[in-house]
Protein backbone atom coordinates (compact mmCIF):
# COMPACT_ATOMS: atom_id res chain seq x y z
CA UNK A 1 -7.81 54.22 -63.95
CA UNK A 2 -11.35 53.84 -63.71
CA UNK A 3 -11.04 51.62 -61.16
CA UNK A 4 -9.22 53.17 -58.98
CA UNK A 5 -11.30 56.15 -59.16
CA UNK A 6 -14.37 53.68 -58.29
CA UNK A 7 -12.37 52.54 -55.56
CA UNK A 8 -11.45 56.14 -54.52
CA UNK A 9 -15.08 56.84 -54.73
CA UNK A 10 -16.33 53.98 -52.54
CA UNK A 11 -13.31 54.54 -49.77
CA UNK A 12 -14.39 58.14 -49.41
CA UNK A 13 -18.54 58.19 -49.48
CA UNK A 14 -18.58 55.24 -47.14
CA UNK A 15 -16.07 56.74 -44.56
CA UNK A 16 -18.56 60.27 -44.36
CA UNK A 17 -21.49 58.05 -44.19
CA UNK A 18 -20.14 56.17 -41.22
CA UNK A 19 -18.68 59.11 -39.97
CA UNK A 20 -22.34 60.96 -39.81
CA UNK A 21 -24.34 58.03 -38.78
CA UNK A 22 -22.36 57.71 -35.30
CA UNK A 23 -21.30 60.97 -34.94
CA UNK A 24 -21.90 61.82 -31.11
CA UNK A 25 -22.87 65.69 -32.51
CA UNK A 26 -26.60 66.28 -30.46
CA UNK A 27 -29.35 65.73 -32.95
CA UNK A 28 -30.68 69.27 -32.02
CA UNK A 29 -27.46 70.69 -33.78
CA UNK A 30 -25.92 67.94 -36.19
CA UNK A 31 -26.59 67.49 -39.54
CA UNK A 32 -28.14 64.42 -40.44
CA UNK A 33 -26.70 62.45 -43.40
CA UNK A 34 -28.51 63.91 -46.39
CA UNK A 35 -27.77 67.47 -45.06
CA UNK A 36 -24.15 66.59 -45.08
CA UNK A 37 -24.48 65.01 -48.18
CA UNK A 38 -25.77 68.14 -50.01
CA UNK A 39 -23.27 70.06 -48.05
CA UNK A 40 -20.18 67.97 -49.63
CA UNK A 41 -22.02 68.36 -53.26
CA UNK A 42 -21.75 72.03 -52.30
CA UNK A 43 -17.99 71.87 -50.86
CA UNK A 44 -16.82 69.92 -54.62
CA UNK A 45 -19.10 71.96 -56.87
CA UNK A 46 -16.90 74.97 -55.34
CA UNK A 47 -13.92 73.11 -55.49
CA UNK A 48 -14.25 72.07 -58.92
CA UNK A 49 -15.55 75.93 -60.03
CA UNK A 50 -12.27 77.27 -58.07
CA UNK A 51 -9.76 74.54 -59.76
CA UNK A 52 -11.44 75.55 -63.22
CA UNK A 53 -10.71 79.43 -62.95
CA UNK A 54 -6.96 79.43 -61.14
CA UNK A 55 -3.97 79.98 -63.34
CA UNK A 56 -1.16 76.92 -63.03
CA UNK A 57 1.94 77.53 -61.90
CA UNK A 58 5.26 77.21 -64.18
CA UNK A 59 7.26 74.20 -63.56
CA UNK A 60 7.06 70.53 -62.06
CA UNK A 61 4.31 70.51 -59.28
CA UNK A 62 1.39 67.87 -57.93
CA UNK A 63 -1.89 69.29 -60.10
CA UNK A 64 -4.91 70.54 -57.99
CA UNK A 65 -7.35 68.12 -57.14
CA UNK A 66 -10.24 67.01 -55.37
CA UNK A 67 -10.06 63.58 -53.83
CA UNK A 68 -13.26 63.22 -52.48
CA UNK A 69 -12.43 64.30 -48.72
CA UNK A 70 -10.93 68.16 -49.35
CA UNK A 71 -10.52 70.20 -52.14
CA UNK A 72 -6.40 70.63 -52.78
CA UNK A 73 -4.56 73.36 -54.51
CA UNK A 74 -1.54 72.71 -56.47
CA UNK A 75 1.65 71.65 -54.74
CA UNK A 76 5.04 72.63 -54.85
CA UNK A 77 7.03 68.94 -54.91
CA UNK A 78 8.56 67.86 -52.00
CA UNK A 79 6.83 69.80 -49.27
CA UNK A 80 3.76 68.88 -47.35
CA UNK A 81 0.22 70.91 -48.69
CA UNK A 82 -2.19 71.77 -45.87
CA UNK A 83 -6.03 73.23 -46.21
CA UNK A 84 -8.85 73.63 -43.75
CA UNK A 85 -10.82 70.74 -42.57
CA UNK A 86 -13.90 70.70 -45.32
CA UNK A 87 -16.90 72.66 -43.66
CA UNK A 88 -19.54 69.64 -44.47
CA UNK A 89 -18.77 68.09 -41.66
CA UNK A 90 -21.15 67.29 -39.27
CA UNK A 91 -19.13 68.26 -36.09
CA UNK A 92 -16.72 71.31 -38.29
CA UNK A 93 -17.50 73.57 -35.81
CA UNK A 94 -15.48 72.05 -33.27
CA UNK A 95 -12.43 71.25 -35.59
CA UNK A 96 -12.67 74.67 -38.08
CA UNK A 97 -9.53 75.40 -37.16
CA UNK A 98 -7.72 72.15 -38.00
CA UNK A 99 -6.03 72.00 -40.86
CA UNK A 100 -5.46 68.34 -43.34
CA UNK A 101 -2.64 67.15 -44.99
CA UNK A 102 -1.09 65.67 -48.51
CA UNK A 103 2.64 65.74 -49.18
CA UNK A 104 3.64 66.57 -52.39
CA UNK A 105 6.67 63.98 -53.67
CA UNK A 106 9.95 65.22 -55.84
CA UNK A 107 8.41 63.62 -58.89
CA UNK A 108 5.43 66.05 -58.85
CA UNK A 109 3.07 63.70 -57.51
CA UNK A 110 0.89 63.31 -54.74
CA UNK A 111 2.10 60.62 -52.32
CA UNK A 112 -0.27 57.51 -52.54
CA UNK A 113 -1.04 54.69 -49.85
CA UNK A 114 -0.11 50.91 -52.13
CA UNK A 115 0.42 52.87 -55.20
CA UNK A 116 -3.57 53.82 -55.69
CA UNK A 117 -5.54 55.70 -52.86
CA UNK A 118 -4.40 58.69 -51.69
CA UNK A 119 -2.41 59.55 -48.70
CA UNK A 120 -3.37 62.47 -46.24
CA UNK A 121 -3.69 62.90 -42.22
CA UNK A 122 -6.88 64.32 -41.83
CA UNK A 123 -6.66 63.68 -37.74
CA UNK A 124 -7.11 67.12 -37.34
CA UNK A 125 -10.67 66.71 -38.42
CA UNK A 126 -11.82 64.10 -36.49
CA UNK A 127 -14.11 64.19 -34.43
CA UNK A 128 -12.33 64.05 -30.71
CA UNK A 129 -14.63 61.19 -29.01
CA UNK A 130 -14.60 59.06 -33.00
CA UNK A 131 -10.46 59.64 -32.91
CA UNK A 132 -10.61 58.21 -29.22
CA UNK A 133 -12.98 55.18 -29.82
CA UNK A 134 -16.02 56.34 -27.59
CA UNK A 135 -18.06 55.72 -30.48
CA UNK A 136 -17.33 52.22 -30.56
CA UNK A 137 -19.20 51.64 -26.77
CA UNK A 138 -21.74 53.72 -27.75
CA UNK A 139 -22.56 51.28 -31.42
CA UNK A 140 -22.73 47.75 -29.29
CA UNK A 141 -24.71 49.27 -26.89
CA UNK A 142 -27.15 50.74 -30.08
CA UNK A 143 -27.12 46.95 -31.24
CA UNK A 144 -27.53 45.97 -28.19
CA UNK A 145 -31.04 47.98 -27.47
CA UNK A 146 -32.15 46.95 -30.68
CA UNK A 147 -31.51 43.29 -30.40
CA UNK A 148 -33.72 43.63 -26.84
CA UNK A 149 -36.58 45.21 -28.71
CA UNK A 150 -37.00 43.41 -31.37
CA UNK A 151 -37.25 39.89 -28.64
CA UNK A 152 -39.72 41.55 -27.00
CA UNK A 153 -41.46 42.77 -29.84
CA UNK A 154 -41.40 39.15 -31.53
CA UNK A 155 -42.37 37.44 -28.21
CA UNK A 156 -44.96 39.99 -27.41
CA UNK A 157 -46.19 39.40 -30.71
CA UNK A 158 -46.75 35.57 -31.11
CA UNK A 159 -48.59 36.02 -27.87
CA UNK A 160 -51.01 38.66 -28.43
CA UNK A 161 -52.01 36.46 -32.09
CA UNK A 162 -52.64 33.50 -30.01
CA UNK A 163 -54.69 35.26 -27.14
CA UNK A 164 -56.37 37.33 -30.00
CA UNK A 165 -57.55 33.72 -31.47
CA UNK A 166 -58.52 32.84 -28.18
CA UNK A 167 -60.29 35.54 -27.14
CA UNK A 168 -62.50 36.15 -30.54
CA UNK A 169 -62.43 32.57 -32.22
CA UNK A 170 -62.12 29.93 -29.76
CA UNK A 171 -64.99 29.90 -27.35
CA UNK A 172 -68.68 32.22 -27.75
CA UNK A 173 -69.06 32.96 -24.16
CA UNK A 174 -65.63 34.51 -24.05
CA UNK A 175 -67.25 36.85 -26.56
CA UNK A 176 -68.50 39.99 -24.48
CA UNK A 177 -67.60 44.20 -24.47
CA UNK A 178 -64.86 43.73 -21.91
CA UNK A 179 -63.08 40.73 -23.63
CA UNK A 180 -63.45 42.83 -27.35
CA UNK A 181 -61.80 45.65 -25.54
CA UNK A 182 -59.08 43.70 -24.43
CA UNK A 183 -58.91 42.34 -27.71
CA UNK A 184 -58.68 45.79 -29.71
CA UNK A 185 -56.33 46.64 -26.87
CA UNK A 186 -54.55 43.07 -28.16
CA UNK A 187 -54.36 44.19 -31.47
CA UNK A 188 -53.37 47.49 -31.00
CA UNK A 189 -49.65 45.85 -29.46
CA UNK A 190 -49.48 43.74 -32.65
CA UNK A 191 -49.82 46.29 -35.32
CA UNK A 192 -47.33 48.33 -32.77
CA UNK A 193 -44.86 45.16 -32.93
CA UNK A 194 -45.38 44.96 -36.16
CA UNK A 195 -45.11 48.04 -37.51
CA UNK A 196 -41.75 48.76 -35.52
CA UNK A 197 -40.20 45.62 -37.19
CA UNK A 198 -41.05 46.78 -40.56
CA UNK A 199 -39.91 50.22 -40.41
CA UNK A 200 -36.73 48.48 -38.77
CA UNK A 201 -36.34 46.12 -41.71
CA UNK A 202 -37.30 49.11 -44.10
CA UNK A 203 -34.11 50.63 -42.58
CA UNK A 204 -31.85 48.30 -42.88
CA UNK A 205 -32.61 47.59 -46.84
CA UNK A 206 -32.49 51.00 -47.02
CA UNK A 207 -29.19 52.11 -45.80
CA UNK A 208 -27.71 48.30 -46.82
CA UNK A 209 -27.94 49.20 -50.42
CA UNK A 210 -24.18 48.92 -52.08
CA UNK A 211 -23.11 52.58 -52.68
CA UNK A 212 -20.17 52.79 -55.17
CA UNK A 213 -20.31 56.19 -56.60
CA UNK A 214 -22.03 59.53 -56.65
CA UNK A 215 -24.95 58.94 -58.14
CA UNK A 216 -25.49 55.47 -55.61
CA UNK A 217 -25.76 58.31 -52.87
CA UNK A 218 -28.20 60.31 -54.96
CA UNK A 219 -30.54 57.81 -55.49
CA UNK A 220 -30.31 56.13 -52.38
CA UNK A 221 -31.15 59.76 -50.09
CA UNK A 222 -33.91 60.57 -52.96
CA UNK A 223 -37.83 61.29 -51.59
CA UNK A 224 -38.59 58.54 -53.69
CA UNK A 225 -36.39 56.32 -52.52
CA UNK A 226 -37.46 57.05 -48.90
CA UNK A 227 -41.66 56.64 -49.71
CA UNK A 228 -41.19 53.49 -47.64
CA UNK A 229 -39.85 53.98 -44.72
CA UNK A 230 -41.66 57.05 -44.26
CA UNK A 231 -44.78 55.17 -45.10
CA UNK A 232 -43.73 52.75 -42.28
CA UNK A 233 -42.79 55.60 -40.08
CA UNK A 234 -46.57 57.36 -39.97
CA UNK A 235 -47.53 53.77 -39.70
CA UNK A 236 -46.06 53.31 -36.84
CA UNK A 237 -46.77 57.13 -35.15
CA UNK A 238 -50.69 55.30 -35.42
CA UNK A 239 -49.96 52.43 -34.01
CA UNK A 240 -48.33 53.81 -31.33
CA UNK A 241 -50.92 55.97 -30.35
CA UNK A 242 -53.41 54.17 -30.75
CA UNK A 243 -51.91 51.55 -28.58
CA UNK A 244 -52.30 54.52 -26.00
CA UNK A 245 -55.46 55.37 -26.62
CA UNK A 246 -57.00 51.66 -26.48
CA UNK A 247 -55.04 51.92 -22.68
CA UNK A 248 -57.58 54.51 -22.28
CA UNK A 249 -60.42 53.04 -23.57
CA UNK A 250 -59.63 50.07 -20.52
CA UNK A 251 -59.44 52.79 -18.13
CA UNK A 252 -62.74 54.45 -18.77
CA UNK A 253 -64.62 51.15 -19.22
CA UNK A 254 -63.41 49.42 -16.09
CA UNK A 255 -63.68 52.54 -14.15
CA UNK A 256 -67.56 52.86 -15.45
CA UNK A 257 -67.86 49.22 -13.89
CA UNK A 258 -66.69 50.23 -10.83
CA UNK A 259 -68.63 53.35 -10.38
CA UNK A 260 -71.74 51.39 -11.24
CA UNK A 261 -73.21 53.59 -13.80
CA UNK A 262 -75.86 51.99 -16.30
CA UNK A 263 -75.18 52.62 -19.69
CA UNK A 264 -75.63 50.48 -22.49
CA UNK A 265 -72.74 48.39 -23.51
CA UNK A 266 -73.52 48.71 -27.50
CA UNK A 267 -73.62 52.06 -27.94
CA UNK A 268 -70.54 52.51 -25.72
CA UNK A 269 -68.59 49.94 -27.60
CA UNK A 270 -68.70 52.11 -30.82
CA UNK A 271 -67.60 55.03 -29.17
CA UNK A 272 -64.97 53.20 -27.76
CA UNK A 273 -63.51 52.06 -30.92
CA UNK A 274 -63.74 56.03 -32.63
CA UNK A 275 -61.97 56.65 -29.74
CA UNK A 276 -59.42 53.65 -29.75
CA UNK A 277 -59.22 53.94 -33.83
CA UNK A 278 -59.93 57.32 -34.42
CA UNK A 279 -58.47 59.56 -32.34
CA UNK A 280 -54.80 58.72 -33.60
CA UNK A 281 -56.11 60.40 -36.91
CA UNK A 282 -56.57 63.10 -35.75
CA UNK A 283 -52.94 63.99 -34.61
CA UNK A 284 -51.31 62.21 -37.41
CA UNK A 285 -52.70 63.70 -40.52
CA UNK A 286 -51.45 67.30 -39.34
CA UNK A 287 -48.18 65.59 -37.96
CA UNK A 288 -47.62 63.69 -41.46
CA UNK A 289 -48.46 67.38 -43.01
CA UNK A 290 -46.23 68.70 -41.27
CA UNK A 291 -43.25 66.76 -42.01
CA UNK A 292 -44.31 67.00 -45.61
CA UNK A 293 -44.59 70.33 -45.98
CA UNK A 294 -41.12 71.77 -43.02
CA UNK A 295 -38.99 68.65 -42.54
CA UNK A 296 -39.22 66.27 -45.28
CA UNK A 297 -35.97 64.48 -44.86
CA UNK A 298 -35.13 60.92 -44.91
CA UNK A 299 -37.50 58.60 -43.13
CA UNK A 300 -38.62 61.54 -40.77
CA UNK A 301 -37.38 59.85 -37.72
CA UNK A 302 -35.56 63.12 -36.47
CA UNK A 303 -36.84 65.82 -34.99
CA UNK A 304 -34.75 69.02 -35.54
CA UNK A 305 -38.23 71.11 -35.01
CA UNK A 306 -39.30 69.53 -31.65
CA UNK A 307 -42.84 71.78 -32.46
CA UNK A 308 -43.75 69.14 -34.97
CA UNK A 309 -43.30 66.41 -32.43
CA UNK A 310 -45.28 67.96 -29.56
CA UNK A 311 -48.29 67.19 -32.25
CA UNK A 312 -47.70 63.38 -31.67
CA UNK A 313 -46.28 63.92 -27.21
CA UNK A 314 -49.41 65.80 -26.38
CA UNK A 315 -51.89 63.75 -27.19
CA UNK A 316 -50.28 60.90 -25.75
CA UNK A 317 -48.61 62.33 -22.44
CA UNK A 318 -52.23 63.47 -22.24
CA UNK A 319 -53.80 59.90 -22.36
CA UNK A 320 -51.62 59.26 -20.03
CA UNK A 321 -51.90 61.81 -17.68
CA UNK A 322 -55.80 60.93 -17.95
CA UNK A 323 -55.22 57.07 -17.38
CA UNK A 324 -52.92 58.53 -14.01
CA UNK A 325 -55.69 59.94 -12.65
CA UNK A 326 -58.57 57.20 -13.39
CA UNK A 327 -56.06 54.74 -12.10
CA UNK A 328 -56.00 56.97 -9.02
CA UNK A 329 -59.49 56.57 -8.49
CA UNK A 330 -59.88 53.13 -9.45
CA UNK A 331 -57.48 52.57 -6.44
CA UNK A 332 -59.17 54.73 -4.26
CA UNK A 333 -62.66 52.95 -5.08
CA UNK A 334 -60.75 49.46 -4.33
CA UNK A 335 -59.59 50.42 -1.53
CA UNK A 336 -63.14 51.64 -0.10
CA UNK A 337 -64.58 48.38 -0.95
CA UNK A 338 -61.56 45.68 0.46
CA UNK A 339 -61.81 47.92 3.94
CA UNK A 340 -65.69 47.08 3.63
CA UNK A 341 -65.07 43.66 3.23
CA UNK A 342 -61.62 42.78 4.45
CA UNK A 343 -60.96 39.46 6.62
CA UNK A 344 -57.61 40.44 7.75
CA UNK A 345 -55.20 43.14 7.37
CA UNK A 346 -52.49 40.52 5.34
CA UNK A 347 -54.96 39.48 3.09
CA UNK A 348 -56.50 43.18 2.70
CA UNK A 349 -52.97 44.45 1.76
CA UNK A 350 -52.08 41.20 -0.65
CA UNK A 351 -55.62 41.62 -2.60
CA UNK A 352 -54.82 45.71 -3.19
CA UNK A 353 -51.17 44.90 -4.38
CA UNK A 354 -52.32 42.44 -6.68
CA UNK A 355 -55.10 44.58 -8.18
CA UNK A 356 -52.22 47.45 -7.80
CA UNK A 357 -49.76 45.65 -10.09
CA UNK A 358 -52.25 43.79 -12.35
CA UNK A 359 -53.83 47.79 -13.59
CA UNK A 360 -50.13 49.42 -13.79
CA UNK A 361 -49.67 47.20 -17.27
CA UNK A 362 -53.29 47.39 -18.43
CA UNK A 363 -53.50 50.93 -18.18
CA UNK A 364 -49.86 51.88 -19.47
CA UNK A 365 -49.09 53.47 -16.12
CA UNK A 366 -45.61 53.21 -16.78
CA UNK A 367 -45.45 55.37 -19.29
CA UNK A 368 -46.40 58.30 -16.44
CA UNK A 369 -42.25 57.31 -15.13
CA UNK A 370 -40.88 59.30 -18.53
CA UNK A 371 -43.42 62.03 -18.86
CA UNK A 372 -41.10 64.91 -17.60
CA UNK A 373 -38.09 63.19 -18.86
CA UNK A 374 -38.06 64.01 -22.04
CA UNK A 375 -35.35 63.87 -24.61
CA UNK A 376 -34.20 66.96 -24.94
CA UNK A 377 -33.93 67.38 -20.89
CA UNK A 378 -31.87 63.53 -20.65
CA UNK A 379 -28.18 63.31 -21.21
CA UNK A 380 -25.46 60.73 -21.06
CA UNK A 381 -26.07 57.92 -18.47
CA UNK A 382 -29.73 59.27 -18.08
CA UNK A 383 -30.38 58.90 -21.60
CA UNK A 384 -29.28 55.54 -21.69
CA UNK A 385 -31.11 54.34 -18.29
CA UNK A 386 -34.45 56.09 -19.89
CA UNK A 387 -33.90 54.19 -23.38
CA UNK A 388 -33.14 51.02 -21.99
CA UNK A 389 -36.11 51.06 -19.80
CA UNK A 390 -38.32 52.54 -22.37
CA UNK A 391 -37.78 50.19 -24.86
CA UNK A 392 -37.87 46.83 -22.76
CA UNK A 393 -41.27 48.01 -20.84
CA UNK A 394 -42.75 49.00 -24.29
CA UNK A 395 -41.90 45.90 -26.39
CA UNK A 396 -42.29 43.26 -23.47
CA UNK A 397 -46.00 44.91 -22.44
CA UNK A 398 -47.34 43.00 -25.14
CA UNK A 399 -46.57 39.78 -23.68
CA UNK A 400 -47.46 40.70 -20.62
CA UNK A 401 -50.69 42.26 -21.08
CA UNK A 402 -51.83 38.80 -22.88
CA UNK A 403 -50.79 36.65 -20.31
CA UNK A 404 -52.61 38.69 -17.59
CA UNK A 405 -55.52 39.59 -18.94
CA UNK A 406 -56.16 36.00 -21.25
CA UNK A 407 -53.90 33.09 -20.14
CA UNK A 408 -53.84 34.16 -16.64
CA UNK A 409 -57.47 35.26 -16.76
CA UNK A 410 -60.01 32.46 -14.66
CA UNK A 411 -63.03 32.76 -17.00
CA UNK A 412 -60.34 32.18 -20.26
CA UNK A 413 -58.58 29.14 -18.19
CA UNK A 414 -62.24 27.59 -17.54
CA UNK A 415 -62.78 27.93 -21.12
CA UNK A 416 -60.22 26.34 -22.26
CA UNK A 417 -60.08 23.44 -19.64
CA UNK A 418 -63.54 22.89 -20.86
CA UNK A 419 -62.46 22.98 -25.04
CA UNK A 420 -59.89 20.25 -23.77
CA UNK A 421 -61.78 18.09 -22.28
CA UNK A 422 -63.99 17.93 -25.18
CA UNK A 423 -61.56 17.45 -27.60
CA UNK A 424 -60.14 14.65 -25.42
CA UNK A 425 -63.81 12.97 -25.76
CA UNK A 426 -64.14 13.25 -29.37
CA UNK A 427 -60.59 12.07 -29.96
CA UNK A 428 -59.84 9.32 -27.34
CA UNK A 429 -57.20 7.44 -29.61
CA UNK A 430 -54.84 10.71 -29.86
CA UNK A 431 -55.03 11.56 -26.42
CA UNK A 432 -54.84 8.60 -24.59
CA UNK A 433 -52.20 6.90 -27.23
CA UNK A 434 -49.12 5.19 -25.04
């Protein structure tokens, strides 16, 4: 008996977790797993209060019961029993007016499914795009996204640690302001790769964890089971913007070389790193407070009070309105200077393309596309196109940035041309071994 009540148990929790994880219910109005949880602790608490205080019926019948799913009165044998779909559903609202199903045998019990789990037709109270498979699509194409980030993430990563080495380890005269702001800018994508991984893998140990009864699903939606991935969640709210402000940082400094304006490079440097390093603080201490103190559920990655997350979207839509308009300028002063000195009109065009497309990654120009697309305001098919997008510009910058601005970069290439020829000297019998 105990077993089949563990297997009862397991049959039932897992179903209403997968049934809230990829329910197609807007986040703006869903309820998110824990509040459904607590909602079905509500729905049996009732249930069980209600069975406790009702009189039985005279006679052969199927005894009231609560089978994990809906709360049943007793039955009268041989006819079908019907309730209300149970009102913890995420999406009851559109089916409040189904009803669910046991039949009641001769015998007095409850008809079972292979002599153990019980049988009922709770179609009714499915969701309408879960009971036609849309959901299905919509997973692989989830997995999908993910798979593609985490490449890019991974590949980014390995190539920002090796042009990080190179920038700050391998040569001295690489060692200068604009190469240690490209470097901070370097690092800032590899704590951001980083710290997306780990909340990711945070995640998955998270919700992997075996849940076999009641108590499993207490523990596992507890605040201190959660400490870590909401740990790895303001981690990554940092990294993120400080990976946006270090785009700044690039913008300012390279538009202070083109302007010509003497400053001194030292003192500059430190306020570029409070500003690179610092500034993220500011917006995510009052964000992190926030979550705290009004929405601290789960790993708070959703947003049902989009107020708290304009505290983390202003400051960066406004880097990046900022890095729109130096990079504006920037052009503008190119442009003045190649129709000074331009040989011909193919070459004057090629030179401003190529200084057009090198900036766009540098100063996270992209970023400018999505601005007024925001998630709320994107549906279906645009939703997608924006997340797809999104996610392969932001976890393949990394790799690109590195390559353009060390691997590609002349002075670097010199460098290390120079390194190898050295090392070819002082080892002869390695490198010219046949």
């Amino acid at each position: 008996m105990r077993d089949v009540l563990r297997s009862g148990y397991r049959q039932s929790l897992v179903h209403l977790a997968w049934m809230c994880l990829f329910s197609s219910v807007p986040n703006g109005g869903a309820k998110v797993l824990e509040k459904t949880f607590e909602e079905w602790m509500r729905y049996r608490d009732e249930c069980l209060r209600r069975m406790a205080s009702e009189p039985y019926p005279a006679g052969l019948f199927c005894n009231r019961t609560f089978d994990m799913y809906a709360c049943w009165p007793d039955g009268s044998p041989g006819t079908a029993v019907n309730v209300s779909c149970p009102f913890y559903l995420p999406w009851f609202e559109k089916v409040k007016h189904g009803l669910v199903s046991r039949r009641c045998g001769a015998d007095g019990q409850w008809v079972t499914v292979n002599g153990s789990q019980p049988w009922r037709d709770y179609s009714q109270c499915e969701e309408e795009t879960e009971s036609a498979g849309a959901p299905r699509p919509r997973r692989w194409l989830m997995v999908s996204f993910k798979v593609l980030y985490t490449v890019g993430y991974s590949l980014s990563l390995l190539t920002l640690v090796s042009a990080l080495l190179v920038l700050t380890v391998f040569s001295r005269k690489l060692r200068c302001t604009r190469n240690y702001i490209h470097a901070n800018l370097f690092a800032s994508f590899g704590l951001r790769a980083t710290s997306v991984m780990v909340k990711d893998a945070l995640l998955e140990k998270r919700w992997g964890m075996e849940v076999v009864q009641v108590a499993d699903w207490e523990a596992l939606l507890s605040h201190e089971a959660a400490l870590g991935c909401r740990a790895a969640q303001v981690l990554m709210q940092y990294c993120i913007l400080a990976n946006h402000y270090w785009f700044l940082v690039e913008a300012v400094y390279l538009y202070k070389l083109l302007i010509g304006a003497v400053f001194s490079e030292k003192n500059y440097y430190r306020l570029y790193l409070y500003l690179g390093w610092g500034t993220p603080v500011v917006f995510v201490v009052p964000w992190m407070a926030a979550k705290y103190l009004k929405e601290n559920v789960e790993c708070w990655a959703l947003n049902e009070n989009m107020a708290y997350w304009w505290i983390i979207r202003i400051p960066i839509l406004l880097a990046s309105l900022i890095n729109l308009l130096i990079f504006m300028r920037i052009l503008k002063v190119i442009l003045a200077k190649l129709r000074a000195n331009q040989k011909g009109y193919a070459d004057y065009k090629l030179r401003l393309a190529k200084a057009t497309l090198t900036l766009i990654p540098l100063f996270g120009i992209h970023e400018v596309v999505f601005i007024f697309a925001t998630d709320e305001q994107t549906t279906g098919i645009l939703r997608y196109v924006k997340v797809f997008f999104t996610l392969f510009l932001n976890s393949f910058q990394g790799f690109l940035v590195a390559v353009l601005y060390c691997f590609a970069n002349k002075e670097v290439k010199s460098e290390m041309k120079k390194k190898w020829q050295l090392w070819k000297l002082d080892h002869p019998a390695l490198c010219c071994a046949r």
